[in-house]
Protein backbone atom coordinates (compact mmCIF):
# COMPACT_ATOMS: atom_id res chain seq x y z
CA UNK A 1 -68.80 -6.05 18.38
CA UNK A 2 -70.91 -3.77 16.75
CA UNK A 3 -73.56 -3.48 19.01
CA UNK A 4 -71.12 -2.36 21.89
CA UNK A 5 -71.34 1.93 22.16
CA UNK A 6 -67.96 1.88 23.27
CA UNK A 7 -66.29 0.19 19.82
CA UNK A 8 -67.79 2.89 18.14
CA UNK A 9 -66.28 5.37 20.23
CA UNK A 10 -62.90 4.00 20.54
CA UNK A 11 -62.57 3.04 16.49
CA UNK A 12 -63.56 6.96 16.49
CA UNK A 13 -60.51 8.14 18.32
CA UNK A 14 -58.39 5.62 16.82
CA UNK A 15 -59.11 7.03 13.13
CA UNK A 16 -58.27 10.67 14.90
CA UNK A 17 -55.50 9.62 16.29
CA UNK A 18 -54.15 8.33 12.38
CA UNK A 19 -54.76 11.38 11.19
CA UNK A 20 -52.62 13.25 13.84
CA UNK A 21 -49.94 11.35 12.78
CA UNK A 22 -50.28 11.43 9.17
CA UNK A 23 -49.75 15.52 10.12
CA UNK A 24 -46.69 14.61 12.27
CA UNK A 25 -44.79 12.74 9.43
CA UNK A 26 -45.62 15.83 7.28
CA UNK A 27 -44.32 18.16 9.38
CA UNK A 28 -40.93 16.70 10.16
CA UNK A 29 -40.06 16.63 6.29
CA UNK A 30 -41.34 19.24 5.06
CA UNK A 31 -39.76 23.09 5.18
CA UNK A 32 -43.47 24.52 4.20
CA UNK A 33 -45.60 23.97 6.86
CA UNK A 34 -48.09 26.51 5.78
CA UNK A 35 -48.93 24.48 2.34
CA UNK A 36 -49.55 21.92 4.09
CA UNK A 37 -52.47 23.82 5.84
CA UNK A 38 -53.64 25.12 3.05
CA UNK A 39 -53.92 21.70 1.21
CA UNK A 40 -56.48 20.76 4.41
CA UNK A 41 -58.24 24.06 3.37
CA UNK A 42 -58.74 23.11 0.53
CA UNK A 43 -59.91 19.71 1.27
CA UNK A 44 -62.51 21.20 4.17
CA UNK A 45 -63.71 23.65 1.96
CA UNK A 46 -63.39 21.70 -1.19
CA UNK A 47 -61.98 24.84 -3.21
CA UNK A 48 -58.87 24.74 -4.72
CA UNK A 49 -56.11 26.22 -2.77
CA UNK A 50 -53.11 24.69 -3.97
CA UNK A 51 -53.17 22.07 -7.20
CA UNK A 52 -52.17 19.10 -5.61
CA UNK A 53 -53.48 15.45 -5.53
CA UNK A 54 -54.69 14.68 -2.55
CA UNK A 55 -56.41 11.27 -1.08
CA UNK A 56 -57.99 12.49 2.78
CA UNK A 57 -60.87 9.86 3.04
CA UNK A 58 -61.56 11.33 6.77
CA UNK A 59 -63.51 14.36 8.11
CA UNK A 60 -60.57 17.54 8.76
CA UNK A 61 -61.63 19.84 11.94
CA UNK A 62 -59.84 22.43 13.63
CA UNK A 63 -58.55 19.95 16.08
CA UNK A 64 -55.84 19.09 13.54
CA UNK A 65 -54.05 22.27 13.41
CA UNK A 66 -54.37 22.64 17.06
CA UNK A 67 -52.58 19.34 17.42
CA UNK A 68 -49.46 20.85 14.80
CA UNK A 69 -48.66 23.48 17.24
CA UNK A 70 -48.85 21.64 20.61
CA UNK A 71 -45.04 20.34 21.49
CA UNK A 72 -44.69 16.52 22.54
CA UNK A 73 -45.73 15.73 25.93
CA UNK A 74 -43.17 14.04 28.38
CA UNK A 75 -42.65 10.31 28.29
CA UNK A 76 -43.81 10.13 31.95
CA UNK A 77 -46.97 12.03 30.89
CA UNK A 78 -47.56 9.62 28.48
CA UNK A 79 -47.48 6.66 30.64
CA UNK A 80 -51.15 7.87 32.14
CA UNK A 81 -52.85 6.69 28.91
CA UNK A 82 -51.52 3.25 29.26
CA UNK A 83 -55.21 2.85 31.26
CA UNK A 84 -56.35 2.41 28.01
CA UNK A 85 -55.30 -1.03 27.05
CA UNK A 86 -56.73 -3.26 30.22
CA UNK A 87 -59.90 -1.12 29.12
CA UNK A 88 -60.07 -2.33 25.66
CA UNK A 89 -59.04 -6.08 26.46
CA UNK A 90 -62.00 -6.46 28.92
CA UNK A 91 -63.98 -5.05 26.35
CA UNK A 92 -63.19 -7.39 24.15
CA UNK A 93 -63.55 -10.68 26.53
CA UNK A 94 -66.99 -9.18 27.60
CA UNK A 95 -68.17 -9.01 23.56
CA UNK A 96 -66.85 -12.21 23.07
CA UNK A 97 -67.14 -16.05 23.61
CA UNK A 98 -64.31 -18.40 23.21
CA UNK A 99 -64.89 -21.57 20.89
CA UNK A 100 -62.30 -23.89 21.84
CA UNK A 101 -63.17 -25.78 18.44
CA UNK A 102 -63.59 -23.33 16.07
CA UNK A 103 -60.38 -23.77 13.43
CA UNK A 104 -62.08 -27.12 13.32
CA UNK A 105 -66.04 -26.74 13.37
CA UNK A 106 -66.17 -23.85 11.39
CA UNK A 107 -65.90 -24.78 7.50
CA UNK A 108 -68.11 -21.93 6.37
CA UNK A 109 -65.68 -20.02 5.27
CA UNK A 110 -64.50 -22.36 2.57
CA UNK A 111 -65.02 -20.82 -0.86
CA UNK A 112 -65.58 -23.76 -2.20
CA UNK A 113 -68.18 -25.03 0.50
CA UNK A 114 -66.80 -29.21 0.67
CA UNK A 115 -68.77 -31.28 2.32
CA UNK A 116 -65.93 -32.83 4.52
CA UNK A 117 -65.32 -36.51 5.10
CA UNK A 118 -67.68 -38.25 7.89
CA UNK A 119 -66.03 -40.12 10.41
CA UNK A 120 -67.57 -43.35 11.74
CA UNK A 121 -70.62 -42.57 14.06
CA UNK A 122 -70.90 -38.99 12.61
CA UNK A 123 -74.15 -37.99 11.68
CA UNK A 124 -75.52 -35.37 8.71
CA UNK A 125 -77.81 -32.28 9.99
CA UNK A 126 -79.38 -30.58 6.98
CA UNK A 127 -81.51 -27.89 6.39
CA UNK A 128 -82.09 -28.97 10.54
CA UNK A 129 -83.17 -32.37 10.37
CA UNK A 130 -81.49 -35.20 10.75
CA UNK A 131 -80.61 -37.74 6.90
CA UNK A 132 -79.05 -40.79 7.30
CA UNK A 133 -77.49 -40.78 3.74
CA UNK A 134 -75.09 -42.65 1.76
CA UNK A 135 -71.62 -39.96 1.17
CA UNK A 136 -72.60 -40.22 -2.17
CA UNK A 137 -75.81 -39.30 -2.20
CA UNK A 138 -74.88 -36.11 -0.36
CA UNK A 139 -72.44 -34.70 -2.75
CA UNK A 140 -74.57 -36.06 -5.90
CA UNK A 141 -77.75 -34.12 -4.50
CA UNK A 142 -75.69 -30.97 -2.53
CA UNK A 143 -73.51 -28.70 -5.09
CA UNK A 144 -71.35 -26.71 -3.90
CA UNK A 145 -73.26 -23.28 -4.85
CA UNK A 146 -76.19 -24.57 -3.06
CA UNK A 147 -74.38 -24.96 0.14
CA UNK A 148 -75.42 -21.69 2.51
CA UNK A 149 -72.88 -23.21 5.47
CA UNK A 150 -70.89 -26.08 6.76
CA UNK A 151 -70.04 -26.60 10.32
CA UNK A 152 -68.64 -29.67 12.05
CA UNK A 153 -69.37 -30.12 15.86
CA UNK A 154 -67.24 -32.71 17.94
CA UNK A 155 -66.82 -33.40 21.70
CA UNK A 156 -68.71 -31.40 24.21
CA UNK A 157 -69.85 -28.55 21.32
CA UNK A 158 -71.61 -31.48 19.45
CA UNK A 159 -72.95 -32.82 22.82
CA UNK A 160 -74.42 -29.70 23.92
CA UNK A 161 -76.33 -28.80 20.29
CA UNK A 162 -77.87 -32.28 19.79
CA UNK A 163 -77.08 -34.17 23.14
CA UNK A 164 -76.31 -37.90 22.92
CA UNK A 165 -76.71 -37.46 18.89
CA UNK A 166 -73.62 -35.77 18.57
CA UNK A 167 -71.08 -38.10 20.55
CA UNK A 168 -69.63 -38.89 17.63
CA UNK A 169 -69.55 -35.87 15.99
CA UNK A 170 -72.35 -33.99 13.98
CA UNK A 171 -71.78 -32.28 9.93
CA UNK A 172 -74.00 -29.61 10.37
CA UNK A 173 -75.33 -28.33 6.47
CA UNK A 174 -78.12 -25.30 5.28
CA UNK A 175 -78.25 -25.08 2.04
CA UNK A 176 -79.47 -21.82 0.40
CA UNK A 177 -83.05 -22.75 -0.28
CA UNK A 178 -83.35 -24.82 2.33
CA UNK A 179 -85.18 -27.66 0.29
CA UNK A 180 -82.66 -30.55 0.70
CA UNK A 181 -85.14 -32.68 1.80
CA UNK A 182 -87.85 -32.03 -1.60
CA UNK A 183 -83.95 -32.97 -3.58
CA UNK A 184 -83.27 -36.01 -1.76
CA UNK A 185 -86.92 -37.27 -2.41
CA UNK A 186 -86.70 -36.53 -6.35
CA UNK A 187 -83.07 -38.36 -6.52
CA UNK A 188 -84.79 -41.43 -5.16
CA UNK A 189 -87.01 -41.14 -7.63
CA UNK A 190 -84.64 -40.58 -10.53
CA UNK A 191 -82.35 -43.04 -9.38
CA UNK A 192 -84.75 -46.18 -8.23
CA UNK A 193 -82.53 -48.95 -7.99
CA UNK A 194 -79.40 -47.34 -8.88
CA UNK A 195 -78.76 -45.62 -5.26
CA UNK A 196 -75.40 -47.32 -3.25
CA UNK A 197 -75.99 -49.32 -0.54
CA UNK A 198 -73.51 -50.43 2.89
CA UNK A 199 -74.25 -54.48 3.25
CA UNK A 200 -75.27 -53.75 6.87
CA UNK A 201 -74.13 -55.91 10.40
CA UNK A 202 -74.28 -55.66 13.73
CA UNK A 203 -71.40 -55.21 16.31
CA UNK A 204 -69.85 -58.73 15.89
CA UNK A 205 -69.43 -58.54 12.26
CA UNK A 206 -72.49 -60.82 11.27
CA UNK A 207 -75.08 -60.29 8.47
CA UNK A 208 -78.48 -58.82 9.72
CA UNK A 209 -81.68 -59.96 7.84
CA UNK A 210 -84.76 -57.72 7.25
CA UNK A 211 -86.98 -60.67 7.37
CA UNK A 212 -86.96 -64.25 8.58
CA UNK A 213 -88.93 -67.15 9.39
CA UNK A 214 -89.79 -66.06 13.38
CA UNK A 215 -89.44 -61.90 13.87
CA UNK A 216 -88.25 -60.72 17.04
CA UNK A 217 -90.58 -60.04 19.68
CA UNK A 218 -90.84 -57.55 22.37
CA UNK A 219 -91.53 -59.03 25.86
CA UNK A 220 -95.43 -59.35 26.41
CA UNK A 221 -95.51 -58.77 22.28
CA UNK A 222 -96.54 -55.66 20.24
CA UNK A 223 -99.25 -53.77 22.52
CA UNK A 224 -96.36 -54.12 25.25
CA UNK A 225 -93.88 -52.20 22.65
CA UNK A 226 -96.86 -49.25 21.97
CA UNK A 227 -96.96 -49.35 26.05
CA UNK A 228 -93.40 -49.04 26.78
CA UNK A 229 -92.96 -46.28 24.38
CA UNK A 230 -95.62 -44.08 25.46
CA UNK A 231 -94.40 -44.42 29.24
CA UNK A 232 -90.86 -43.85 28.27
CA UNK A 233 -91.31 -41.04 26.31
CA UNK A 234 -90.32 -38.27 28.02
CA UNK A 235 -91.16 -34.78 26.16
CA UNK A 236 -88.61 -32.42 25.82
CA UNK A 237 -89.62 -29.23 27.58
CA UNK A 238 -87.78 -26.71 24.85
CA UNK A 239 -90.18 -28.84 21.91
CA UNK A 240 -92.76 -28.29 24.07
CA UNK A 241 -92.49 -24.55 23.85
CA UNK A 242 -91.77 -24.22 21.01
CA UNK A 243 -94.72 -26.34 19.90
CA UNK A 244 -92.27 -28.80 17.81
CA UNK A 245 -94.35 -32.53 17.11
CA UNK A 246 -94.53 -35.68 14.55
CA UNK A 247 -93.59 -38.92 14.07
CA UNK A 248 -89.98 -40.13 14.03
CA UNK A 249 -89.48 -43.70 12.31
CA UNK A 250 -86.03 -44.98 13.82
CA UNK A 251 -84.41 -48.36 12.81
CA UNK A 252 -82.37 -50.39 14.74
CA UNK A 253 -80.87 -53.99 15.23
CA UNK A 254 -81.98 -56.58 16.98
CA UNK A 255 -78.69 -58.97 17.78
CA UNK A 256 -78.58 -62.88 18.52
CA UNK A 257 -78.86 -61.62 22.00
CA UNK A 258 -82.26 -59.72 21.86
CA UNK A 259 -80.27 -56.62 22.45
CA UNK A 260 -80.77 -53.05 20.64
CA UNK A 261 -78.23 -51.84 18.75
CA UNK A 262 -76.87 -48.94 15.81
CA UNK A 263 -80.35 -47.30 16.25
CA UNK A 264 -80.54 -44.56 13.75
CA UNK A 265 -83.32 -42.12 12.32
CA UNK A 266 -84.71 -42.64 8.94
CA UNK A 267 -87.19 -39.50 9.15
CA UNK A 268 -86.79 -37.33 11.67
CA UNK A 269 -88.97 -34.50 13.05
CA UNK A 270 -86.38 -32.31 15.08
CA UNK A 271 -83.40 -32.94 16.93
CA UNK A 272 -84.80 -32.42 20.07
CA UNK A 273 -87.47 -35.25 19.21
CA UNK A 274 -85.23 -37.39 17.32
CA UNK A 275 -82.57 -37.82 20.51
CA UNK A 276 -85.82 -38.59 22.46
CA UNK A 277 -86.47 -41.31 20.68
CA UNK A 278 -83.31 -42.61 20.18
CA UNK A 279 -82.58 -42.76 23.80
CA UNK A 280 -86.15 -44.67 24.64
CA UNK A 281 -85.20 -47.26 21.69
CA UNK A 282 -81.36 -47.17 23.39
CA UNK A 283 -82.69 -48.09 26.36
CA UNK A 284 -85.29 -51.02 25.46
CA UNK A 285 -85.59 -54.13 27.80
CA UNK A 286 -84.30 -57.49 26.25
CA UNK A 287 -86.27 -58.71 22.83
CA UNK A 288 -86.60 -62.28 22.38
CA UNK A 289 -84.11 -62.64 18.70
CA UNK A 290 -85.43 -63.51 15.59
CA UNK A 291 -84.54 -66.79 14.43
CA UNK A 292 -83.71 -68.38 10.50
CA UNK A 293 -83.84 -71.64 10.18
CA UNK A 294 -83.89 -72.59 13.97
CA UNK A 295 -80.83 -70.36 15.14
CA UNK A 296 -81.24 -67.07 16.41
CA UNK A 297 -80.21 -64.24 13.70
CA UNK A 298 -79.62 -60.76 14.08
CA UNK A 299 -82.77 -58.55 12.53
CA UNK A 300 -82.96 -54.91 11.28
CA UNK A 301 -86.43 -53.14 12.91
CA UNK A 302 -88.17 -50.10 12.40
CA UNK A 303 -90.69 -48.35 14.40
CA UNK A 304 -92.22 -45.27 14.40
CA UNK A 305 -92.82 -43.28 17.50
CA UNK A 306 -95.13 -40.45 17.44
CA UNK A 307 -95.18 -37.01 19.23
CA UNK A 308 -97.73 -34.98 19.87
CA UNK A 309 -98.69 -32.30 22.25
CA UNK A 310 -102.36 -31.77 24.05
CA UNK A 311 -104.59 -29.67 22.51
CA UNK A 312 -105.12 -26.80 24.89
């Protein structure tokens, strides 16, 4: 609350009110007042009165040996400052805003900056784009002292930042130089061929082929795909103030039934974008399924959809 005037003012009188104190304790065991004094002297005017060590870290004013000779108020008299306390606790709650999920989102603080464990359905936010990228990857390409912050979003805090991305929970990561995605390109590159892999399926549990015999086809066929994206599409009004476009590629499944499924980004743009697209993919009409060797087969499919805004 550092911006708030009256934290300033109150930490102000609280330090004052230390030092009062401090001079109370003195007093009561001590049979020399007046050396006592003099050691402030000598702090205030920084010549040496008495030789004695001395550690006052906090500016000395008259006010301080006012306060030795005033006797202690009444207990009743006392009671009036007790106004003081609601004061400072709806200072506090204005300054303030309560994160129901924060011993669990917040993993910043970690010294040693672990990437924690993704749950199922959890996606990775680095460097503010969105990586779909094996665990392994991630902690080959992200050391630990090139981790800026970690946060971990669930439940209605991931739902709010990145909307029906986060559902099942988002690992939010900036690294320091913010260049994650120049060090995922050049590990692909160093490690052609040697990168793990997940043997991927769709919801039932059956293998999904990246090419067959008869590819599944949208209804009306490929100019009725470009169609039904660009009337789907609905541009987010925050991208379009902030003047965010580019082309998301998102693959997805297409099951035995024609149905779209465990749509995911491989290059995003922005969130804002990339939940855009997901949702228009999400909610596709009915393919007709691809079929291997005359049985319909479930079929992994990429497209790219492309925003961009009007030239003014």
């Amino acid at each position: 609350m550092w911006y708030n005037p009256l934290v300033w003012l109150f930490g102000h009188f609280i330090r004052q009110n230390h030092e009062y104190l401090a001079d109370e304790m003195v007093l009561r065991n001590t049979t020399n007042p007046g050396a006592y004094k003099a050691v402030l002297i000598n702090q205030i005017f920084g010549g040496e009165v008495i030789r004695l060590g001395h550690m006052f870290s906090y500016s000395l004013n008259k006010k301080r040996f006012a306060m030795m000779t005033l006797q202690t108020s009444h207990t009743i008299k006392k009671l009036k400052f007790l106004w003081v306390i609601p004061g400072v606790i709806i200072i506090a709650l204005a300054c303030s805003e309560l994160d129901e999920q924060y011993a669990e989102t917040d993993a910043s603080a970690s010294a040693e900056m672990t990437i924690p464990e993704r749950e199922d359905g959890m996606i990775y936010v680095i460097d503010g784009k969105i990586h779909e990228v094996h665990e392994k990857v991630i902690h080959e390409v992200l050391q630990p002292e090139a981790i800026q912050s970690i946060h971990v979003f669930k439940g209605q805090q991931a739902l709010e930042r990145y909307g029906n991305l986060g559902k099942n929970g988002v690992i939010e990561i900036v690294t320091k130089s913010k260049d994650f995605g120049e060090r995922l390109t050049t590990y692909h590159k160093n490690n052609q061929g040697n990168i793990p892999s997940e043997p991927q399926t769709d919801s039932e549990g059956r293998a999904v082929f990246m090419v067959v015999e008869q590819m599944p086809e949208f209804p009306g066929g490929q100019q009725e795909l470009m169609n039904y994206l660009a009337t789907s599409i609905v541009y987010p009004e925050q991208a379009i103030k902030e003047g965010i476009q580019g082309r998301v590629y998102i693959q997805f499944i297409i099951n035995t039934e024609g149905r779209t499924e465990q749509a995911k980004i491989l290059r995003g743009v922005h969130p804002l974008l990339d939940n855009e697209a997901l949702r228009v993919v999400q909610e596709m009409p009915t393919w007709q399924p691809g079929k291997q060797k005359g049985r319909a087969v479930s079929v992994s499919y990429t497209v790219p959809i492309n925003f961009k805004l009007q030239d003014e």
